[in-house]
Each structure stands twice: as C-alpha cells, then as structure tokens.
Protein backbone atom coordinates (compact mmCIF):
# COMPACT_ATOMS: atom_id res chain seq x y z
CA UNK A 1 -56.56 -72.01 43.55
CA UNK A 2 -58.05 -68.81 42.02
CA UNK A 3 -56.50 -67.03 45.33
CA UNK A 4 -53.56 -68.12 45.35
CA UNK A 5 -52.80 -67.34 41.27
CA UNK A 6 -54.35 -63.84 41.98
CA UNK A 7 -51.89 -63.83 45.27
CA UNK A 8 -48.96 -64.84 42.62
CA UNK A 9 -49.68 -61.79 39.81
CA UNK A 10 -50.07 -59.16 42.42
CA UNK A 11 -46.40 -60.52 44.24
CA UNK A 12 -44.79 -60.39 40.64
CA UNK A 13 -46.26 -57.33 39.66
CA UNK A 14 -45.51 -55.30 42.61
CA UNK A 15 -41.78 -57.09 42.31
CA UNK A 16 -41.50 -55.93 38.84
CA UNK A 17 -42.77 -52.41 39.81
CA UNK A 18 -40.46 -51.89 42.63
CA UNK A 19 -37.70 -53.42 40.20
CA UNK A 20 -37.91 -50.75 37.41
CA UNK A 21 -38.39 -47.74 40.18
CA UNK A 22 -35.38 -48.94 41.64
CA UNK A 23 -33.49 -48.29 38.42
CA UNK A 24 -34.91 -45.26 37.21
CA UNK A 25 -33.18 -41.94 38.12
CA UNK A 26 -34.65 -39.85 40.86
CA UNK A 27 -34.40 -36.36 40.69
CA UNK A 28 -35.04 -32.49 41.71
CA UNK A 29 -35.38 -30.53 38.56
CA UNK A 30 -32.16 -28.48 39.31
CA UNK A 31 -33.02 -25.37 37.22
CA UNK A 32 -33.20 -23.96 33.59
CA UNK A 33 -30.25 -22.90 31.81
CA UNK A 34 -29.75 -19.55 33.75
CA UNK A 35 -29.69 -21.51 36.68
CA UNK A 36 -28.22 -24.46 35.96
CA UNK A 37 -24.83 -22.95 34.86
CA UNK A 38 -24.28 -21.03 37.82
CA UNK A 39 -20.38 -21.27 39.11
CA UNK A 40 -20.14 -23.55 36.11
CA UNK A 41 -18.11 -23.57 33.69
CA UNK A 42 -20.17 -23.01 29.91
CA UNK A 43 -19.14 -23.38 26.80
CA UNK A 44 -20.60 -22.76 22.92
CA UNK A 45 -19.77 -25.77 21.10
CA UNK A 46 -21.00 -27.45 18.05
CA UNK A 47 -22.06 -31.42 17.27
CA UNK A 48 -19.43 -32.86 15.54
CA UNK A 49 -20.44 -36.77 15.84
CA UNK A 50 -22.29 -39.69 17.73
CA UNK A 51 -20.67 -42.91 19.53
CA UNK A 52 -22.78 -46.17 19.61
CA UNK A 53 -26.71 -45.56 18.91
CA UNK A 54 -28.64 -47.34 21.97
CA UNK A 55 -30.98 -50.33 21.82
CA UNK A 56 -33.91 -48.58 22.68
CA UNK A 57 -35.13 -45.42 20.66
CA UNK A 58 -34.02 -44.91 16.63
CA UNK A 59 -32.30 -41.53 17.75
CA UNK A 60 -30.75 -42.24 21.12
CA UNK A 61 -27.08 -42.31 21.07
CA UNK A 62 -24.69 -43.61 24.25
CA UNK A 63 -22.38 -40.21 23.37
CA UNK A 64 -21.55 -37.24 21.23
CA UNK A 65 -18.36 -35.21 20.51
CA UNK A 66 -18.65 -31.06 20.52
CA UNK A 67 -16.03 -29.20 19.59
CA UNK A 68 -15.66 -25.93 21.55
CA UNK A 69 -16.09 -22.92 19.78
CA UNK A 70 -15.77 -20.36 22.51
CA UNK A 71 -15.99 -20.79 26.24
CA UNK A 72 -18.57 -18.30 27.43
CA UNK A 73 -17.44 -18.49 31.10
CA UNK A 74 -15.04 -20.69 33.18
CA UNK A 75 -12.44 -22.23 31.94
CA UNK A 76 -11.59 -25.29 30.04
CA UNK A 77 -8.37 -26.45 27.94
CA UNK A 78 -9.64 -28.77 25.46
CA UNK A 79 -10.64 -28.73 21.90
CA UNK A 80 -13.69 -30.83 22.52
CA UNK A 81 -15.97 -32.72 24.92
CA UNK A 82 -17.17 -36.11 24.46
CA UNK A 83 -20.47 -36.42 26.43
CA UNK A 84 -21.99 -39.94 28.03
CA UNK A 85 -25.78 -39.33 27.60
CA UNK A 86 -28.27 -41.31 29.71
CA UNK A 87 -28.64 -45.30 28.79
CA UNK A 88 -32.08 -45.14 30.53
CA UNK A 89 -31.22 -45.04 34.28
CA UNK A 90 -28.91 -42.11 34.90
CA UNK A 91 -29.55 -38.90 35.88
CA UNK A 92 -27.99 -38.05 32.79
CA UNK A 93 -30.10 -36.02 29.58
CA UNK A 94 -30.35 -38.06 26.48
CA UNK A 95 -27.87 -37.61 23.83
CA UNK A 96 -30.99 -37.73 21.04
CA UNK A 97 -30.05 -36.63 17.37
CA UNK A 98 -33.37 -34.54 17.16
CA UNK A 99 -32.06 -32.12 19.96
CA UNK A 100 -28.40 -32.44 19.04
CA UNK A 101 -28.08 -32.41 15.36
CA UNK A 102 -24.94 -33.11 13.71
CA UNK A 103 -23.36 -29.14 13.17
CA UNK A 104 -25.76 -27.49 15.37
CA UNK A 105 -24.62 -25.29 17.94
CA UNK A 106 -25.53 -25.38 21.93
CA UNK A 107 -24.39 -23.93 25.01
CA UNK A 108 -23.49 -26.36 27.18
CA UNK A 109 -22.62 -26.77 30.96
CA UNK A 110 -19.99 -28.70 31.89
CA UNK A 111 -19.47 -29.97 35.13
CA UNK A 112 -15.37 -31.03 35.04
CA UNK A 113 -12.58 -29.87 33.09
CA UNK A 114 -12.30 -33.37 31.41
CA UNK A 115 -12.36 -33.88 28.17
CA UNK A 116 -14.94 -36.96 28.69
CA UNK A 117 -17.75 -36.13 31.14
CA UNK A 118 -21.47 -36.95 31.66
CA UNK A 119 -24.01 -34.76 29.98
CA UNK A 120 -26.03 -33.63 33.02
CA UNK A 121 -29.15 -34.02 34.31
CA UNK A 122 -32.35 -32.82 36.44
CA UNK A 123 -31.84 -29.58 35.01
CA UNK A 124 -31.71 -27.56 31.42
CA UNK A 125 -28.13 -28.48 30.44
CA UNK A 126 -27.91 -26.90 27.27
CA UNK A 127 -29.76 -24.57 24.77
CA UNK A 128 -29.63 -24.40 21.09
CA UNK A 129 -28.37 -21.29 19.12
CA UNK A 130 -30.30 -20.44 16.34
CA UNK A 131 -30.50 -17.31 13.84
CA UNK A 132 -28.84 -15.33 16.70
CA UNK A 133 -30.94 -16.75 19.27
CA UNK A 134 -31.30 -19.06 22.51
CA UNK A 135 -33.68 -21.33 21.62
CA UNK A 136 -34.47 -23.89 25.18
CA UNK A 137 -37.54 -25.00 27.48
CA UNK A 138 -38.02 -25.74 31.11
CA UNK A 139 -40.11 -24.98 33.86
CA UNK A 140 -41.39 -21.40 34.14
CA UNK A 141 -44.07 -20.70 36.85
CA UNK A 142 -44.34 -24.26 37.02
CA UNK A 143 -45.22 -25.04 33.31
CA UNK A 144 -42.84 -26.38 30.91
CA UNK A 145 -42.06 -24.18 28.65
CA UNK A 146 -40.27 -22.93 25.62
CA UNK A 147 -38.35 -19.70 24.94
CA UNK A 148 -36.53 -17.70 22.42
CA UNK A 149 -33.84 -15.12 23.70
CA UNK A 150 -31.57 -12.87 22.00
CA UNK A 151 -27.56 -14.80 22.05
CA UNK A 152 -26.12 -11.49 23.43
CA UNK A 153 -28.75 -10.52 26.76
CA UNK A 154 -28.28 -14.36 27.18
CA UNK A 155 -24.98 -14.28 27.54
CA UNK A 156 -24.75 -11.14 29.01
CA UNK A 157 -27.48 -12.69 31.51
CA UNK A 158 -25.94 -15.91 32.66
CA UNK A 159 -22.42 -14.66 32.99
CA UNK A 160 -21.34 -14.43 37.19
C-alpha cells in the first residue's frame, strides 16, 4: 500500500511539473536594448495609464497606454501605444508599475505599426530616461547587469 501511494505522489507530481513547464514561456534572451531594436522601429514615449491589474502580483497590470513623444527611429503614425504585458505565460515582459511608473519616460521597441501590440519579450525591450540618461540592465559578459548612459551617445548609438 505504502508503494503504491508513493507510486501515486511521484505520477501527480511529475504531471503537475510537466503541466506548469508546458505553460511557461521558453525563450533565448534576444539581446539588450542596443540589440534588441535593431531594424525596429523605437520610440520615446511616456506612461500615461494601466488597464486591468492581474490576479497575481499587487503591481502587475494586463496593459499600459504610452503616448509617443518622439519616434527615435522607424516610423509609426499614432499618438500612442497600448501594450499587452505578460499574464504569466507569454513571452511577453511584465507591464509592472515599479518599472513603468505612471509619467515616466522609456524607449520602447515596437514590433508593428499598430496602435495595440504586445510588449516584447526575451530581450531588453525598453529603458528608462532619467536626468538625461538611459537608465536599463541585461546581460553583459554574461552577468546581469545595470547601466547608466548618456540619452544622446544612446541614441546616437542605436540608430541604423
């Protein structure tokens, strides 16, 4: 009897594991920002507000809407961009109100000239501009890593 209930956890367990991997996103870290945005379009926009907050995590929202200040290259028509952020299984980044504070300003990548689109993933999709800086993180010699850049050689840097 002891068996066979030891038998029955492991099956469940290894059912639940191979459940949740199946649903979690998969991905090659595509890049930081420099990288990320190349042949893409990029645009400086600013946080104007959040759609529905998620069930999980007190500052995870399903979407945000940026209005476009400037686009840096590319091109794109519209006023603004309202971005889908990852419920929890996407390849998507997380639309989370501690990175994307309402009236802080970002470059971001977009991907379509839509005015709704996915904020991407496996990669460093945007960076935060800050007392005349790029402010982001990602991998650097295989570390994660943050940096501090001045706007201008940025955007000097990641234009094609």
């Amino acid at each position: 009897m002891i068996i066979l209930l030891r038998t029955m956890f492991l099956s469940i367990g290894i059912s639940l594991a191979w459940s949740q991997s199946s649903n979690a996103c998969d991905c090659l870290y595509a890049g930081n920002f420099s990288e990320y945005s190349k042949g893409q379009t990029v645009i400086r926009g600013k946080i104007r507000s959040y759609g529905p907050k998620l069930n999980h995590g007190e500052t995870l929202y399903a979407t945000m809407k940026v209005s476009v200040q400037q686009v840096i290259k590319g091109s794109y028509a519209h006023r603004s961009v309202r971005f889908k952020g990852d419920p929890g299984h996407l390849c998507l980044t997380y639309i989370n109100s501690n990175r994307y504070s309402v009236g802080s300003e970002h470059l971001f990548v977009l991907f379509s000239d839509e005015g709704k689109q996915g904020l991407g993933g496996c990669g460093e999709v945007s960076v935060t501009i800050a007392d005349g800086k790029i402010h982001g993180a990602g991998y650097i010699d295989s570390e994660w890593t943050e940096y501090s850049v001045d706007y201008d050689e940025f955007i000097e840097a990641i234009k094609d």
